[in-house]
C-alpha atoms as a PDB file:
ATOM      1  CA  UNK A   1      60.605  67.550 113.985  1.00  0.00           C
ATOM      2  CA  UNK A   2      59.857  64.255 113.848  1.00  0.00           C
ATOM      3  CA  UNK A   3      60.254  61.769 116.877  1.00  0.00           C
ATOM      4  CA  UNK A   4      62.853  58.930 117.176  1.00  0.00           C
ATOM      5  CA  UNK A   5      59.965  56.171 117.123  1.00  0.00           C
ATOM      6  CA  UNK A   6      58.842  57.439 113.854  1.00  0.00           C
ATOM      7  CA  UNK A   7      61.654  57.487 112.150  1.00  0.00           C
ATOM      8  CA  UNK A   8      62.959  53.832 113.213  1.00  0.00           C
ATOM      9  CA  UNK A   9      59.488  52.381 112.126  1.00  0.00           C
ATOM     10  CA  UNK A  10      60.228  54.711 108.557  1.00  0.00           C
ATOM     11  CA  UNK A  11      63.914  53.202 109.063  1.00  0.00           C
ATOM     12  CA  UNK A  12      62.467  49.468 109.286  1.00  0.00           C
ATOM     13  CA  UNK A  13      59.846  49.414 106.516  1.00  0.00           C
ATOM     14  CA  UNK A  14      62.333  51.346 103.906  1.00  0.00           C
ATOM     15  CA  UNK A  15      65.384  48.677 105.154  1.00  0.00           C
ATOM     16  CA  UNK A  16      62.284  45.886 104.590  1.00  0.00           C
ATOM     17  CA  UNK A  17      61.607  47.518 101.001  1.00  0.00           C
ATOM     18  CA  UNK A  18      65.347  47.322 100.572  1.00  0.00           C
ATOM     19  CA  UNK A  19      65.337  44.073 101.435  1.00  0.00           C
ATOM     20  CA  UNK A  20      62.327  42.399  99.606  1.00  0.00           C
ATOM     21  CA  UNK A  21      63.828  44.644  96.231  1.00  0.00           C
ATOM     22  CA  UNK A  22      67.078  42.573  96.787  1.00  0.00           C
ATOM     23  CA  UNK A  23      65.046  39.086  96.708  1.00  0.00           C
ATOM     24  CA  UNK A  24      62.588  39.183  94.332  1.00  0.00           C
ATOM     25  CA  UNK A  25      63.673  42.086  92.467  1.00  0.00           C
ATOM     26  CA  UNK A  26      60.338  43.509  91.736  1.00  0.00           C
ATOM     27  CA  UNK A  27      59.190  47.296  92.312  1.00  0.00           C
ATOM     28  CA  UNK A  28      58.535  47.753  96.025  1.00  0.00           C
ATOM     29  CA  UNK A  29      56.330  50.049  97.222  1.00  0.00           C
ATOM     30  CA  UNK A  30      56.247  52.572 100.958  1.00  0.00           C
ATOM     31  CA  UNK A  31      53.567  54.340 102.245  1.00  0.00           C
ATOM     32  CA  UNK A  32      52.789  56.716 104.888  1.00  0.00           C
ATOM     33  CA  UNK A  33      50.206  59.080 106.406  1.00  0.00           C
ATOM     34  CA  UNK A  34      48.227  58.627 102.837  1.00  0.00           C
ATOM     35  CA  UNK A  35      51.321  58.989 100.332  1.00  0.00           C
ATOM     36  CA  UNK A  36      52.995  56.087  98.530  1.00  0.00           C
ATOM     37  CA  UNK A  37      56.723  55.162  96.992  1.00  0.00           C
ATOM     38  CA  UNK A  38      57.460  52.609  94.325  1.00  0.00           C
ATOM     39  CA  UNK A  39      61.109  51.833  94.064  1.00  0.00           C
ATOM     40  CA  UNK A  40      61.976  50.155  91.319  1.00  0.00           C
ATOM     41  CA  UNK A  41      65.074  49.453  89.304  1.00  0.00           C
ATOM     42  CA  UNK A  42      65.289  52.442  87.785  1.00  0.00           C
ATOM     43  CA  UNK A  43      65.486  54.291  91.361  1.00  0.00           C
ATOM     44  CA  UNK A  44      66.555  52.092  93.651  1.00  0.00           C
ATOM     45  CA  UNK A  45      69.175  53.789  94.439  1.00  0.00           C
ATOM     46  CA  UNK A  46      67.047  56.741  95.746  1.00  0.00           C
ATOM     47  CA  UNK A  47      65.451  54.120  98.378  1.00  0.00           C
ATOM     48  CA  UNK A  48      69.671  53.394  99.518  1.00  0.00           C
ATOM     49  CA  UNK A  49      69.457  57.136 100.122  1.00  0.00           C
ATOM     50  CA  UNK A  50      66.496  57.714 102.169  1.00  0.00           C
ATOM     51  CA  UNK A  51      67.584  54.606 104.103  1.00  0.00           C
ATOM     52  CA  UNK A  52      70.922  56.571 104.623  1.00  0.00           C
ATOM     53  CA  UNK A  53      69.393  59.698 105.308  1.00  0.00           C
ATOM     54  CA  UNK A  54      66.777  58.149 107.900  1.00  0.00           C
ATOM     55  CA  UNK A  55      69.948  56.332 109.583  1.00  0.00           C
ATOM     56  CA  UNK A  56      71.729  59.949 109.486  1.00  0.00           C
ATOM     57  CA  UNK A  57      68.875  61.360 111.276  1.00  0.00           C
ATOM     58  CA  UNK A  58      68.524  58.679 114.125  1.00  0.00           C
ATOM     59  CA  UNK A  59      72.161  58.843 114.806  1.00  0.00           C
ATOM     60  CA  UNK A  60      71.687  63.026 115.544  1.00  0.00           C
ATOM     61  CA  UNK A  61      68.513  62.432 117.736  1.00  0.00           C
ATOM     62  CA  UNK A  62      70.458  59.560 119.952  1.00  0.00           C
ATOM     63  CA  UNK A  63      73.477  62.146 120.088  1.00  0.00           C
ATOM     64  CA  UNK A  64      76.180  59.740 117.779  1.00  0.00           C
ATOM     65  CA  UNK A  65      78.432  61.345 115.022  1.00  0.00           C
ATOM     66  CA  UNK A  66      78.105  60.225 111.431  1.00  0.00           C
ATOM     67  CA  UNK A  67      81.742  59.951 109.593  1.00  0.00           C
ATOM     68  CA  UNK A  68      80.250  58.727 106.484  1.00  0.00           C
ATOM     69  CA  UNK A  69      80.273  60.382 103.217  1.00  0.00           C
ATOM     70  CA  UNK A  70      78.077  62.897 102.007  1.00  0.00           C
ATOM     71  CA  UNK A  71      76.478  62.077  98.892  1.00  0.00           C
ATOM     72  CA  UNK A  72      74.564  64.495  97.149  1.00  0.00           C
END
């Protein structure tokens, strides 16, 4: 399982992806422990969903509940 820490810093650099996509709308890219991500227009909406997913998992490990959809 991975630790809260980790997954705010994945949290942060996917929201910053998210973020930078909006602006310039160019292909952004994430990388961790040696493996890379390029969002681009074509699956950005994959990035929303990790982002989503990361938030889901955050909310568990500080005890919330999550009352948002489920999208599959």
């Amino acid at each position: 399982m991975t630790d809260l820490v980790t997954l705010q810093a994945r949290l942060l650099a996917a929201e910053n992806a998210y973020h930078d996509y909006m602006i310039t709308g160019s292909a952004q890219s994430i990388s961790e422990s040696g493996r890379s991500v390029t969002y681009t227009t074509a699956n950005i909406s994959e990035l929303r969903r990790y982002i989503n997913q990361l938030k889901d998992e955050i909310s568990l490990m500080n005890g919330e509940t999550n009352n948002r959809p489920l999208y599959l």
